[in-house]
PDB file of N, CA and C in Angstrom:
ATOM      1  N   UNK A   1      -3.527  19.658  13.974  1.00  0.00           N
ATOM      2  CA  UNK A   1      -3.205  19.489  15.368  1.00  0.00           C
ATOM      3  C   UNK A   1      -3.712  20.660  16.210  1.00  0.00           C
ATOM      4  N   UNK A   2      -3.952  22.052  15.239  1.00  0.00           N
ATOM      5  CA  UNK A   2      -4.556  22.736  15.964  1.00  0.00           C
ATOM      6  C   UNK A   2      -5.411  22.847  17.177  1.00  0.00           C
ATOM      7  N   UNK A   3      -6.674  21.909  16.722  1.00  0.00           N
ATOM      8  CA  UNK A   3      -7.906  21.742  17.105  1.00  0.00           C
ATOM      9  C   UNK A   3      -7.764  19.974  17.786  1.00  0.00           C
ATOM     10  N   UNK A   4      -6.718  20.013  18.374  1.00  0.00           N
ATOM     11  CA  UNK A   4      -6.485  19.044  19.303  1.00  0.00           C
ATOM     12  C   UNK A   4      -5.697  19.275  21.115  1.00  0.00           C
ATOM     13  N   UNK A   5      -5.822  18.057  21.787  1.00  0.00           N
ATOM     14  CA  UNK A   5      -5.497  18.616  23.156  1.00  0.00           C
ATOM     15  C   UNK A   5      -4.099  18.325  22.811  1.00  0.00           C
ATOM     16  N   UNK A   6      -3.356  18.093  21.899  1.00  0.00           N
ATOM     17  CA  UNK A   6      -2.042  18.232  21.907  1.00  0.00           C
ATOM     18  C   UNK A   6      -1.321  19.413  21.247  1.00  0.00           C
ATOM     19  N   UNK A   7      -2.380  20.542  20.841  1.00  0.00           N
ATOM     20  CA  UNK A   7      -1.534  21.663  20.416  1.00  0.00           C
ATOM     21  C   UNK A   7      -1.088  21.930  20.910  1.00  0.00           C
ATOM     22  N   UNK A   8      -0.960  22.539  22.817  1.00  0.00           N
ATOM     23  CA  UNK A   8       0.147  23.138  23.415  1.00  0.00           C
ATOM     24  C   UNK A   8       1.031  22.589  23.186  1.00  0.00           C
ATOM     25  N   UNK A   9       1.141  20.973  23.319  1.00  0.00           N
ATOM     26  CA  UNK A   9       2.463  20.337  23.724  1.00  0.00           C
ATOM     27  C   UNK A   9       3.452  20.116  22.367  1.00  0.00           C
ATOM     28  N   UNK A  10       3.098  20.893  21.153  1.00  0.00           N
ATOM     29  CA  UNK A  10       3.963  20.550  20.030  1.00  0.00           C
ATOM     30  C   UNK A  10       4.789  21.461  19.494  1.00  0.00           C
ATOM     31  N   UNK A  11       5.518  21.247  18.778  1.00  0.00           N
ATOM     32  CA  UNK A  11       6.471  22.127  18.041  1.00  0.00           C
ATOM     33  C   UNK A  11       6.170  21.707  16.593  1.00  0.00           C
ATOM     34  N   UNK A  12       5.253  22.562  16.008  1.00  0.00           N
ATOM     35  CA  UNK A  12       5.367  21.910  14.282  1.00  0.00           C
ATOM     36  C   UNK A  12       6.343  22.888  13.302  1.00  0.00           C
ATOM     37  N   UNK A  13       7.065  21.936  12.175  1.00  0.00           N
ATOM     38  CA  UNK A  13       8.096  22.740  11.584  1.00  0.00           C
ATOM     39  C   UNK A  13       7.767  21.840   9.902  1.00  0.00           C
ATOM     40  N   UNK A  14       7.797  23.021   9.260  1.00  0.00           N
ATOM     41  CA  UNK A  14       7.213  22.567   7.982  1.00  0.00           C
ATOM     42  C   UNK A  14       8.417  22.798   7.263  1.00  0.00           C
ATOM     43  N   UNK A  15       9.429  22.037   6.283  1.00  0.00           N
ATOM     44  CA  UNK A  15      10.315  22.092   5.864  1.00  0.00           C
ATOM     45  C   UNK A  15       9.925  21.697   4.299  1.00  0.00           C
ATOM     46  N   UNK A  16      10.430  22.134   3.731  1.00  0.00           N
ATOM     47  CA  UNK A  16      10.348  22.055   1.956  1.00  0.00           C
ATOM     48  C   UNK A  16      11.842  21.323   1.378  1.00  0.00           C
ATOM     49  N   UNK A  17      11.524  20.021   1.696  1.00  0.00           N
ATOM     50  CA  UNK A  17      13.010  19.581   1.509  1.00  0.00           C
ATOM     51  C   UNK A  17      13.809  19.760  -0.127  1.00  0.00           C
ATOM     52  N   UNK A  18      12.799  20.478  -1.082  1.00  0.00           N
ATOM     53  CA  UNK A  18      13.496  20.850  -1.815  1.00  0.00           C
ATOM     54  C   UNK A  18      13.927  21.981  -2.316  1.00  0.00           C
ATOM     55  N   UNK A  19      13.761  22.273  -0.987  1.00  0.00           N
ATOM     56  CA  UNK A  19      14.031  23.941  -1.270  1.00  0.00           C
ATOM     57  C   UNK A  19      15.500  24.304  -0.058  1.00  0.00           C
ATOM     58  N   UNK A  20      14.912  23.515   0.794  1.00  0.00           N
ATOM     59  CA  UNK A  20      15.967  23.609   2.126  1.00  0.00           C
ATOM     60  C   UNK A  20      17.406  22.940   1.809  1.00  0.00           C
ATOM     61  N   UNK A  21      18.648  23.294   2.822  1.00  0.00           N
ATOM     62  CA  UNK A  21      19.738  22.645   2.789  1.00  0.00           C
ATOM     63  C   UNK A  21      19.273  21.245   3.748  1.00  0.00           C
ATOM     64  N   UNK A  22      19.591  20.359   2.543  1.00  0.00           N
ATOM     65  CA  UNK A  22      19.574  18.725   3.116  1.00  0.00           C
ATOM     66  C   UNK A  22      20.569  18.596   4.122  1.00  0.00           C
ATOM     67  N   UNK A  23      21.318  19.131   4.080  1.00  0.00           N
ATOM     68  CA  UNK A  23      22.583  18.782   4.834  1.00  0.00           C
ATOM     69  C   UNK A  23      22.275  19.227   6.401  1.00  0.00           C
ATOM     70  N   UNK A  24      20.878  20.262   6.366  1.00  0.00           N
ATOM     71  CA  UNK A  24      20.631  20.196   8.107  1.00  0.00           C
ATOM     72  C   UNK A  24      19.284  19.158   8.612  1.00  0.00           C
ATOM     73  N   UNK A  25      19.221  18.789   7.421  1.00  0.00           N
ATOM     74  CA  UNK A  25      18.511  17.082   8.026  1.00  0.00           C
ATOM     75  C   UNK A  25      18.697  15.916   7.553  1.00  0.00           C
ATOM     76  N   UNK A  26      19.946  16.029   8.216  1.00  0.00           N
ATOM     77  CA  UNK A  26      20.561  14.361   7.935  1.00  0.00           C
ATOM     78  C   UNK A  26      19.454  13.233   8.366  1.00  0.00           C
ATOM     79  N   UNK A  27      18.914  13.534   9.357  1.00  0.00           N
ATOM     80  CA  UNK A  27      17.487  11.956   9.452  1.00  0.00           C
ATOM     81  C   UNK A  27      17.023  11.934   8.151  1.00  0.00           C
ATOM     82  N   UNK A  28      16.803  12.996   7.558  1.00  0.00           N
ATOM     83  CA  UNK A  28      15.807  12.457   6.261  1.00  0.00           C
ATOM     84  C   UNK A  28      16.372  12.202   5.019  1.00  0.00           C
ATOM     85  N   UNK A  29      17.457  12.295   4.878  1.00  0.00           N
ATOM     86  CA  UNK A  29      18.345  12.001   3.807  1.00  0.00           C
ATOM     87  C   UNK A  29      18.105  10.314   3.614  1.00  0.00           C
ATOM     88  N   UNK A  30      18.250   9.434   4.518  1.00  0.00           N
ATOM     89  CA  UNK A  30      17.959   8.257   3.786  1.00  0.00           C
ATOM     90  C   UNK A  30      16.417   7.403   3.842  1.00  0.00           C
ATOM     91  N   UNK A  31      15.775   8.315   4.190  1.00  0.00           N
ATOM     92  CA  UNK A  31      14.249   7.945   3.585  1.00  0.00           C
ATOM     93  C   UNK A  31      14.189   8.958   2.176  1.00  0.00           C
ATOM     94  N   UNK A  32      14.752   9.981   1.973  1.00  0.00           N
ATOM     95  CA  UNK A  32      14.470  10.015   0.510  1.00  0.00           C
ATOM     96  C   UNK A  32      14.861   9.990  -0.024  1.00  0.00           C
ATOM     97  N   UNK A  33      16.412   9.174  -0.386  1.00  0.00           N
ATOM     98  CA  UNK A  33      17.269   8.239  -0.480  1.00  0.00           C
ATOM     99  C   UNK A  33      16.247   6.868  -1.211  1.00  0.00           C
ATOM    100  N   UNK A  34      15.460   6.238  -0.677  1.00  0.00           N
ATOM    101  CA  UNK A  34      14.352   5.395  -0.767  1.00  0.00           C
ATOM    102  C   UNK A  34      13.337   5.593  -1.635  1.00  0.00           C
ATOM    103  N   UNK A  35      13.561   6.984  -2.267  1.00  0.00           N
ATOM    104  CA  UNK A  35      12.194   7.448  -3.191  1.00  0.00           C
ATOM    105  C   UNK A  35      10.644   7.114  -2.366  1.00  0.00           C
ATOM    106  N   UNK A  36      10.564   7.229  -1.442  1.00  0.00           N
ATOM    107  CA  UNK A  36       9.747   7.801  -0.523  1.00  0.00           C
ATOM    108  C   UNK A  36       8.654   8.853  -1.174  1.00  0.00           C
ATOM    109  N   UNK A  37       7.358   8.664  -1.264  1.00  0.00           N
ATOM    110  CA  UNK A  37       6.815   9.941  -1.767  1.00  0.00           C
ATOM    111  C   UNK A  37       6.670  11.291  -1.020  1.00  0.00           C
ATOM    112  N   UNK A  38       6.910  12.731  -1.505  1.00  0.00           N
ATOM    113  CA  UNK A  38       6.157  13.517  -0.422  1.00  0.00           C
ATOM    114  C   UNK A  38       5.268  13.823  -0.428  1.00  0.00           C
ATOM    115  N   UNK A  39       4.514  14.130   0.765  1.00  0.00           N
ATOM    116  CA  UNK A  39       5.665  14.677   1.950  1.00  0.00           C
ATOM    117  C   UNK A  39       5.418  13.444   2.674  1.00  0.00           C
ATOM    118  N   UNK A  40       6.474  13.734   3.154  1.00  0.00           N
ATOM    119  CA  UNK A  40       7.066  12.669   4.270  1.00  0.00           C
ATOM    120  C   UNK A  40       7.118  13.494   5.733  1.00  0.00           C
ATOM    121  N   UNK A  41       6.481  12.924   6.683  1.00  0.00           N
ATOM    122  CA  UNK A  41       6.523  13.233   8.462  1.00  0.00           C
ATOM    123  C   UNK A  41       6.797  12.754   8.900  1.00  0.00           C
ATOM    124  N   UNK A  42       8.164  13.500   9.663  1.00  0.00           N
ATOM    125  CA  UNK A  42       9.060  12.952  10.673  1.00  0.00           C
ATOM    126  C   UNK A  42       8.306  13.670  12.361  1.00  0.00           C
ATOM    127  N   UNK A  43       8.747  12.417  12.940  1.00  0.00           N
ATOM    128  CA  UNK A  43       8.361  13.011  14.062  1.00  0.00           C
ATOM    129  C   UNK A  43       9.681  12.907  15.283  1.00  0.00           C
ATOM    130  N   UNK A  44      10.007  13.409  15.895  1.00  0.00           N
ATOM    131  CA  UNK A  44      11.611  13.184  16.480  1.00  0.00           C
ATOM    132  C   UNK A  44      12.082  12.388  15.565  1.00  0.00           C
ATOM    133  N   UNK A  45      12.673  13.334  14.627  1.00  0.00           N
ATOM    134  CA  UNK A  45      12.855  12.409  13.575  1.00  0.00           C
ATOM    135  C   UNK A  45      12.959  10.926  12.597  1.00  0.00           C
ATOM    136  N   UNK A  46      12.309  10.392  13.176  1.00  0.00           N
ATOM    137  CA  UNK A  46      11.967   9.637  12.690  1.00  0.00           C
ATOM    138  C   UNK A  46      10.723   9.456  11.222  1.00  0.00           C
ATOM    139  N   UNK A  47      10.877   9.085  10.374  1.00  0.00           N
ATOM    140  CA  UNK A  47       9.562   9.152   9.582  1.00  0.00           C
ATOM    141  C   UNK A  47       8.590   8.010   9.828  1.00  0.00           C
ATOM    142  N   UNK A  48       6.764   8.792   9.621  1.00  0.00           N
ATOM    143  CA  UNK A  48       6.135   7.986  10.585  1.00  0.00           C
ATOM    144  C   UNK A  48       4.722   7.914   8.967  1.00  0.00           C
ATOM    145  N   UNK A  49       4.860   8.832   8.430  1.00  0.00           N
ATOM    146  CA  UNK A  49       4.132   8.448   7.118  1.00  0.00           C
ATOM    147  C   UNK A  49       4.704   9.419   5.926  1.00  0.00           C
ATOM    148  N   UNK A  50       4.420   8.889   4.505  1.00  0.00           N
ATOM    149  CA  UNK A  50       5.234   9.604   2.942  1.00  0.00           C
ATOM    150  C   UNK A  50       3.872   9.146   2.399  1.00  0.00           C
ATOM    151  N   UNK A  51       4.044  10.230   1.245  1.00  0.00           N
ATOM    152  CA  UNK A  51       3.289  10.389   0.752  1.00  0.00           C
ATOM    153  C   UNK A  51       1.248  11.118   0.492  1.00  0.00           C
ATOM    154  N   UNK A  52       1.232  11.667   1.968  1.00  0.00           N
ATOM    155  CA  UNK A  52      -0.325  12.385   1.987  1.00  0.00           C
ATOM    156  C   UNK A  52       0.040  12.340   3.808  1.00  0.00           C
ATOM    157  N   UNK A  53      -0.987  13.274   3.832  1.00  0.00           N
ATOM    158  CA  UNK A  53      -1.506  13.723   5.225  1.00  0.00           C
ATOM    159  C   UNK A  53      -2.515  12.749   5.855  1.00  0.00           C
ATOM    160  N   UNK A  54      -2.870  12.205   6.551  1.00  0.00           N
ATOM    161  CA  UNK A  54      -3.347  11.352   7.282  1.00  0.00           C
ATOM    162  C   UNK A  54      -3.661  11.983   8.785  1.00  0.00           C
ATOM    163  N   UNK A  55      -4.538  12.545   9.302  1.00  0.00           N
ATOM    164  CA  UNK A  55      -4.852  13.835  10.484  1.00  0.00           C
ATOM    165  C   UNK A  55      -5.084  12.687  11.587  1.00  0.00           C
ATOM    166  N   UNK A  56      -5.720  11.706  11.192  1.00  0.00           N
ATOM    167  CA  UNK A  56      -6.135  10.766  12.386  1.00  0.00           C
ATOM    168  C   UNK A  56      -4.821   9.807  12.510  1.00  0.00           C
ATOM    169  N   UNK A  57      -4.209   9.610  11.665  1.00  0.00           N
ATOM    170  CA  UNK A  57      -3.508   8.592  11.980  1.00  0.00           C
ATOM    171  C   UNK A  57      -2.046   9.701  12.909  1.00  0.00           C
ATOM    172  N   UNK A  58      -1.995  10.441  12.060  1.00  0.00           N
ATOM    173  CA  UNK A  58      -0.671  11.527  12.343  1.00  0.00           C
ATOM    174  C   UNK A  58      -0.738  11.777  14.177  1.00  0.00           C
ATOM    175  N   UNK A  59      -2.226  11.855  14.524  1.00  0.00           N
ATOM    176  CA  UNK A  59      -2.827  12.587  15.730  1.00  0.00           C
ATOM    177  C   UNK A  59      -2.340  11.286  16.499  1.00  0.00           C
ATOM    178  N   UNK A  60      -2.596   9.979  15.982  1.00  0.00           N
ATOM    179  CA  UNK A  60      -2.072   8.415  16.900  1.00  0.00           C
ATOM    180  C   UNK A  60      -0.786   8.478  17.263  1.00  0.00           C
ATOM    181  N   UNK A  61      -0.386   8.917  15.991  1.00  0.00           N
ATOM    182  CA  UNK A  61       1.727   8.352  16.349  1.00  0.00           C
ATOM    183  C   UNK A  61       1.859  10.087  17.139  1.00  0.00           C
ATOM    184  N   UNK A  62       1.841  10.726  17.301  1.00  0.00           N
ATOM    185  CA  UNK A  62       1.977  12.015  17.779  1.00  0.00           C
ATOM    186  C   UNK A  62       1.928  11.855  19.357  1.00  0.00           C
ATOM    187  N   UNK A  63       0.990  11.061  19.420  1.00  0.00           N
ATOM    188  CA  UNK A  63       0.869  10.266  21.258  1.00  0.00           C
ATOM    189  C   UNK A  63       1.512   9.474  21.700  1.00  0.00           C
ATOM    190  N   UNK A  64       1.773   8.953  20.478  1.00  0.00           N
ATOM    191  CA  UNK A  64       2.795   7.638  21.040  1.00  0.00           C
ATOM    192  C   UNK A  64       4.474   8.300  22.039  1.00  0.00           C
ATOM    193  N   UNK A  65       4.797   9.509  21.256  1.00  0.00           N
ATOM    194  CA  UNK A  65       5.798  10.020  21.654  1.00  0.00           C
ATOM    195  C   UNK A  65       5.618  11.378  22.849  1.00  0.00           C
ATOM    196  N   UNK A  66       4.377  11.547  23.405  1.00  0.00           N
ATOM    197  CA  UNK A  66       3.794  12.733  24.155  1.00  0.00           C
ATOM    198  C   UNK A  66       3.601  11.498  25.686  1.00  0.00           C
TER     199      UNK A  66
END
């Protein structure tokens, strides 16, 4: 997202959900609940893809909410 016109407008937060307390992200508890692969990207929390990075697609849904 760097090297896009939406870097100013973002807040990125990289969380290691198995390392982190689950209990301060209750959104994602029941997508991986689901066996969901990671990583999984939430975006206002919501999850929007699991399992791999996807830059073009990530960069689509990222607008949808901008």
């Amino acid at each position: 997202m760097e090297a896009t016109d939406l870097k100013d407008q973002l807040e990125i937060e990289f969380v290691d959900l198995m390392e982190a307390d689950i209990q301060s992200y209750d959104y994602a508890r029941p997508t991986l609940e689901k066996g969901y692969p990671l990583p999984i990207t939430f975006i206002n929390e919501k999850a929007v893809s699991a399992g791999g990075l996807d830059s073009n697609r990530l960069y689509l849904e990222v607008k949808k909410f901008i």
